[in-house]
C-alpha atoms as a PDB file:
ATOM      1  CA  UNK A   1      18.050  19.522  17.605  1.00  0.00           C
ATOM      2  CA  UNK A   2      21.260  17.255  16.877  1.00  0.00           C
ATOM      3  CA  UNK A   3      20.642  14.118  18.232  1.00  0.00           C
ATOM      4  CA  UNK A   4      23.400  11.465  17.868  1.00  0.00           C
ATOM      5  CA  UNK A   5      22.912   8.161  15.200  1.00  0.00           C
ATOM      6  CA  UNK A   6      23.325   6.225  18.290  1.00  0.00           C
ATOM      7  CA  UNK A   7      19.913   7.473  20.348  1.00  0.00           C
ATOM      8  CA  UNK A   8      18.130   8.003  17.460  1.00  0.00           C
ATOM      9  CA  UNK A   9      18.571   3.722  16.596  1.00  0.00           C
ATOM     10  CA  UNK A  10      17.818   3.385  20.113  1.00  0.00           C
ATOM     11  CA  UNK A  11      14.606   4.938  20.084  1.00  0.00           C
ATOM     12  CA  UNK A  12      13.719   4.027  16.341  1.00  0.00           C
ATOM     13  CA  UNK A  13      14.463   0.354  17.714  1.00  0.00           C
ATOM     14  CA  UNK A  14      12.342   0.454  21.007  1.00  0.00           C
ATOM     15  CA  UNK A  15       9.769   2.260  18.945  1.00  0.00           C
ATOM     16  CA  UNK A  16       9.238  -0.721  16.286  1.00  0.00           C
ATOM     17  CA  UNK A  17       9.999  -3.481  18.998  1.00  0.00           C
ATOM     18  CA  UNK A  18       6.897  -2.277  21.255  1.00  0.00           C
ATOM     19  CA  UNK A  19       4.968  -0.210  18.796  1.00  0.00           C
ATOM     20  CA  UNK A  20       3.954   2.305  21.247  1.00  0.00           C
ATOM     21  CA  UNK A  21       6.271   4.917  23.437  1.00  0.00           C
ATOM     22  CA  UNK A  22       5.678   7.262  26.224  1.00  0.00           C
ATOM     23  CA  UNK A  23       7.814  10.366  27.611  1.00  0.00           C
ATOM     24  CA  UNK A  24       6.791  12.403  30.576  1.00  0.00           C
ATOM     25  CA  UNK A  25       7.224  16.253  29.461  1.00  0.00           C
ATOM     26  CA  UNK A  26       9.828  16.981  31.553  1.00  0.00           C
ATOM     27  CA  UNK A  27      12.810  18.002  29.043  1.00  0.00           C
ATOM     28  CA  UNK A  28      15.069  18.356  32.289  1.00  0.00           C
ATOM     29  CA  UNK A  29      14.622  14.369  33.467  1.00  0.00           C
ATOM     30  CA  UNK A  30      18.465  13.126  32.489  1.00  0.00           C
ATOM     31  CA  UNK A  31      17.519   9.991  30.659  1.00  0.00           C
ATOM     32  CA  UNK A  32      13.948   8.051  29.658  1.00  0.00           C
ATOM     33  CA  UNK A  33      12.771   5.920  31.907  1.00  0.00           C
ATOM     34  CA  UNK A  34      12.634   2.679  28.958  1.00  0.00           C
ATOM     35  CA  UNK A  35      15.252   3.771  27.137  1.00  0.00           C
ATOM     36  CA  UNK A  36      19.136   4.875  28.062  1.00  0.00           C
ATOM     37  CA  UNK A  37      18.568   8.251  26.138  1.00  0.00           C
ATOM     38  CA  UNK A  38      18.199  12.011  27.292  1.00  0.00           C
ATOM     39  CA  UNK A  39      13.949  12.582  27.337  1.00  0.00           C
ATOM     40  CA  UNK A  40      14.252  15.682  25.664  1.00  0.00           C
ATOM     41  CA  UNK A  41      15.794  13.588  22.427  1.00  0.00           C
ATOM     42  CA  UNK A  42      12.665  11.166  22.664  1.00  0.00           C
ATOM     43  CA  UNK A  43      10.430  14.149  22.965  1.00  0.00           C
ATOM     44  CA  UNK A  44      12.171  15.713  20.420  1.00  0.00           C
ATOM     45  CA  UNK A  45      12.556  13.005  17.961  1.00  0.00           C
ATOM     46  CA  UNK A  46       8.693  11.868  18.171  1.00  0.00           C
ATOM     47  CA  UNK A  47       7.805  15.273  17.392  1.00  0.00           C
ATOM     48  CA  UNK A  48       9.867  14.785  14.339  1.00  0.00           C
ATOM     49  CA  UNK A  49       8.360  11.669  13.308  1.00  0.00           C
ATOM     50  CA  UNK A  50       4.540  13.284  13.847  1.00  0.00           C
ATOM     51  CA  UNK A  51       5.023  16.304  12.051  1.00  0.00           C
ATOM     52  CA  UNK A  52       6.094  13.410   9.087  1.00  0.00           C
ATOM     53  CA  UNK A  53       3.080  11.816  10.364  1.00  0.00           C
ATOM     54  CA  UNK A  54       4.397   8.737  11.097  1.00  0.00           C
ATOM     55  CA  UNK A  55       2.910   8.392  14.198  1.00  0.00           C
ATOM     56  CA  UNK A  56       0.456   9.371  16.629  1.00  0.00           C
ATOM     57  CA  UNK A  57       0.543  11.629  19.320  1.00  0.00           C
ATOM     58  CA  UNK A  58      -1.772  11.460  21.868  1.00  0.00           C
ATOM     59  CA  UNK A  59      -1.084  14.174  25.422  1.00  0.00           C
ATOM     60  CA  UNK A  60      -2.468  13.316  29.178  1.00  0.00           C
ATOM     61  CA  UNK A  61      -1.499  14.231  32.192  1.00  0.00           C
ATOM     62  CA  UNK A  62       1.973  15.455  31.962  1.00  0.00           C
ATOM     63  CA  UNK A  63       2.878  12.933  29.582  1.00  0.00           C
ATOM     64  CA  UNK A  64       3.066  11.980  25.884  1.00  0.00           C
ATOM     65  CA  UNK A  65       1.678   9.281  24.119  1.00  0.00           C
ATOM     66  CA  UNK A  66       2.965   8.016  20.733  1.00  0.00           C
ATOM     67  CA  UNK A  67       1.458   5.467  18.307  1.00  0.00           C
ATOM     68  CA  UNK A  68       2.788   4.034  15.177  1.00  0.00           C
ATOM     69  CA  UNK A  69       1.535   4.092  11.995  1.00  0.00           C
ATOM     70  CA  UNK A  70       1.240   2.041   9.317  1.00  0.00           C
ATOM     71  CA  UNK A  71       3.454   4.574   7.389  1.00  0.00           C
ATOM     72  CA  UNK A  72       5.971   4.517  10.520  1.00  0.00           C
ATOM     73  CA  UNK A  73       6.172   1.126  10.445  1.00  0.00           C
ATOM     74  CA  UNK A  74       7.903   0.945   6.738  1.00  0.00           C
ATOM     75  CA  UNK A  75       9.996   4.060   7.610  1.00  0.00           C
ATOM     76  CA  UNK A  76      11.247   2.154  10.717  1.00  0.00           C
ATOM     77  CA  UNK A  77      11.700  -1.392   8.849  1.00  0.00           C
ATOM     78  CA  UNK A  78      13.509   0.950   5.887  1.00  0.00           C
ATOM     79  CA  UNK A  79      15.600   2.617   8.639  1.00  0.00           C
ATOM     80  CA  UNK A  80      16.410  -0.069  10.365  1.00  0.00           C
ATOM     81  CA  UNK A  81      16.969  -2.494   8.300  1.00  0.00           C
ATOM     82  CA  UNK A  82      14.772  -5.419   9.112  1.00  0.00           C
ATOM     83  CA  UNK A  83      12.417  -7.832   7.676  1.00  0.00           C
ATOM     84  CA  UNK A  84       9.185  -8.142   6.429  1.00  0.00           C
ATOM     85  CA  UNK A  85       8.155 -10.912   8.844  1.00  0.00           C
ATOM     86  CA  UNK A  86       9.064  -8.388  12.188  1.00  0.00           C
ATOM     87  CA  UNK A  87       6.258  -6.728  13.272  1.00  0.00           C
ATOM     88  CA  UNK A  88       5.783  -3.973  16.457  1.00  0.00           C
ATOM     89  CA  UNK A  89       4.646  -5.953  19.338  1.00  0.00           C
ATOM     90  CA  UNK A  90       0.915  -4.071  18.835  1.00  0.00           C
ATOM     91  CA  UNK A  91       0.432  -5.871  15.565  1.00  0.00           C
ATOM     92  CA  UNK A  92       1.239  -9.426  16.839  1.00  0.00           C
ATOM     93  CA  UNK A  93      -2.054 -11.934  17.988  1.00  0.00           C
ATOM     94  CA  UNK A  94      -2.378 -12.516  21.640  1.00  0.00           C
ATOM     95  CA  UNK A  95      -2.728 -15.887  22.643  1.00  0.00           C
ATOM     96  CA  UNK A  96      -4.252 -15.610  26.005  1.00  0.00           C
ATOM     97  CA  UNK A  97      -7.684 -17.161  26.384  1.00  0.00           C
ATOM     98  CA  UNK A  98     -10.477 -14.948  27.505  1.00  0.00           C
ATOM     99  CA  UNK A  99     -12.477 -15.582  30.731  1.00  0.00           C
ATOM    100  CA  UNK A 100     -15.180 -17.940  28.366  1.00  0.00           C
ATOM    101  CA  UNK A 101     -12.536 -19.545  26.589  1.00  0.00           C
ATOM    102  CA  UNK A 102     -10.817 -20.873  30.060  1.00  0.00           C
ATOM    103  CA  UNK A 103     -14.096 -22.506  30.709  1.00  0.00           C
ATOM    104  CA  UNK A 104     -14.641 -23.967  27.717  1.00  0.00           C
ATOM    105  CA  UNK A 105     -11.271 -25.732  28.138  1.00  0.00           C
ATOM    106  CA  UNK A 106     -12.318 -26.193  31.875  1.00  0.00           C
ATOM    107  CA  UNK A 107     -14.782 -27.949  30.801  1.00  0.00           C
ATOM    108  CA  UNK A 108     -13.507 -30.120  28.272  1.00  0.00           C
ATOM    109  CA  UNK A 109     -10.838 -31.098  30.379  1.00  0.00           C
ATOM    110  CA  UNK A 110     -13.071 -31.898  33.280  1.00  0.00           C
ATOM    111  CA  UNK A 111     -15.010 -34.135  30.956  1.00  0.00           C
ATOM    112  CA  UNK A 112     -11.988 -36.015  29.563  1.00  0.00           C
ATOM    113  CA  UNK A 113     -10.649 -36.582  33.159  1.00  0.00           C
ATOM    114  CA  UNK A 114     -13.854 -38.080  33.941  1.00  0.00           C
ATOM    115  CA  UNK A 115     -13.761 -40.588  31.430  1.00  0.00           C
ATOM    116  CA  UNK A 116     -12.483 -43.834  32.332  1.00  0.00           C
ATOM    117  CA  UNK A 117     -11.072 -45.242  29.262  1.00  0.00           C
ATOM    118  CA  UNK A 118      -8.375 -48.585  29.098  1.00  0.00           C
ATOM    119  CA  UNK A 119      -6.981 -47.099  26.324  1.00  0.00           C
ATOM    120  CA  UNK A 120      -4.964 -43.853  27.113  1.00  0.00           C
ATOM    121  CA  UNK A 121      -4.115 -43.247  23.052  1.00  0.00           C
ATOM    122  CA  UNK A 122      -8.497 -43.038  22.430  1.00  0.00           C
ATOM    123  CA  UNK A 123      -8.382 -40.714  25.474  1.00  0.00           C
ATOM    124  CA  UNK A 124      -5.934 -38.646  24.328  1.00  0.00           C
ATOM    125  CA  UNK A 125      -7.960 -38.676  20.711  1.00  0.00           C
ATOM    126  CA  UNK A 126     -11.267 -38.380  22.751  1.00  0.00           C
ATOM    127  CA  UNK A 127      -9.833 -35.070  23.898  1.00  0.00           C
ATOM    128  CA  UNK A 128      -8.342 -33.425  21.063  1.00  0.00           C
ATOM    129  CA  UNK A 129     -11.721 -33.976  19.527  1.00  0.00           C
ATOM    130  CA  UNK A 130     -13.552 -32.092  22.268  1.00  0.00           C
ATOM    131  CA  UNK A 131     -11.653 -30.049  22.088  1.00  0.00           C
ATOM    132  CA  UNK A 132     -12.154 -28.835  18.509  1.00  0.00           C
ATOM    133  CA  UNK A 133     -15.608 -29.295  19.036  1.00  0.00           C
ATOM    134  CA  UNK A 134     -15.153 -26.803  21.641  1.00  0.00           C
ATOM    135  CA  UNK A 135     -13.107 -24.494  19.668  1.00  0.00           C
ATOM    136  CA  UNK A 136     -15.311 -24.201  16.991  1.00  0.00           C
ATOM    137  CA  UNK A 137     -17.958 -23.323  19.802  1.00  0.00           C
ATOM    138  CA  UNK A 138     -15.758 -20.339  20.696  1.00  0.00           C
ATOM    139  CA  UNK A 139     -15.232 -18.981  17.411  1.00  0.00           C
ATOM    140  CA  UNK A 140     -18.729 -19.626  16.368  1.00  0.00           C
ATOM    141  CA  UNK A 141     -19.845 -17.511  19.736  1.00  0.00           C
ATOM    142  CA  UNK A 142     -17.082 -14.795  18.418  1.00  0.00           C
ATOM    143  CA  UNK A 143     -18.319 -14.308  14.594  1.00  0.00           C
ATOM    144  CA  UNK A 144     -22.021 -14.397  16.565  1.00  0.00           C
ATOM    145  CA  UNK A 145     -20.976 -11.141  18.655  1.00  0.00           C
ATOM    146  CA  UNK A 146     -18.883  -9.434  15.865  1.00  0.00           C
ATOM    147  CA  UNK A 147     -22.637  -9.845  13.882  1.00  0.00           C
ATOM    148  CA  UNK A 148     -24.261  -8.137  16.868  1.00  0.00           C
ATOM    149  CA  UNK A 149     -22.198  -5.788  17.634  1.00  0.00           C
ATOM    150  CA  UNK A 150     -22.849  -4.318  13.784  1.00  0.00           C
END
């Protein structure tokens, strides 16, 4: 299928920006619901890119599923044009705290509110302190389950 330069960047780009796409498989729906671009081109251009195996595909319930690869993810950067340093939004560390971690914090904060110190600059080193204390608790509890867990 011809599919003009312009969709194809479009989906190559939302593709590598999110790291994961999804298309219902309806080839008759006028344009993706993400992405301003016909769904049968999606459809049709992910199937391209997993016969290459450059992604996943993964099928439920009416609707496709695609993954990238490791090997997608140079193709795209080479096809796109882009840096070394941008990565799909998959491979990128989340920074929200899990329910243990918001505790911990809880707690650390509680205790540093509590104390009544004259001098606000030791309270404010008091805390970050704790709080290291109580970060190296968390990753100490993390490396304990990994061990577990193997």
């Amino acid at each position: 299928m011809i599919v003009p330069k312009s969709n194809r960047t479009e989906v190559y780009k939302y593709l590598f920006r999110e790291g994961v796409i999804y298309a219902k498989k309806d080839p008759n729906l006028p344009k993706h619901p993400e992405i301003d671009v016909p769904n049968l081109q999606v459809i049709k251009l992910l199937q391209s890119l997993t016969s290459r195996e450059l992604v996943k595909e993964q099928y439920a319930w009416q609707h496709y599923y695609w993954y990238l690869k490791d090997e997608g993810i140079e193709y795209l950067r080479e096809y796109l044009n882009l840096p070394e340093e941008i990565v799909p939004a998959t491979l990128k560390k989340s920074t929200a705290l899990s329910s243990a971690d918001r505790r911990d914090r809880e707690d650390v904060d509680r205790r540093a509110d509590a104390g009544e110190a004259s001098d606000a600059t030791a309270t404010v080193a008091e805390v970050t302190v704790v709080r290291r204390v109580a970060d190296s608790a968390v990753a100490r509890r993390r490396a304990d389950a990994g061990e577990a867990s193997d």
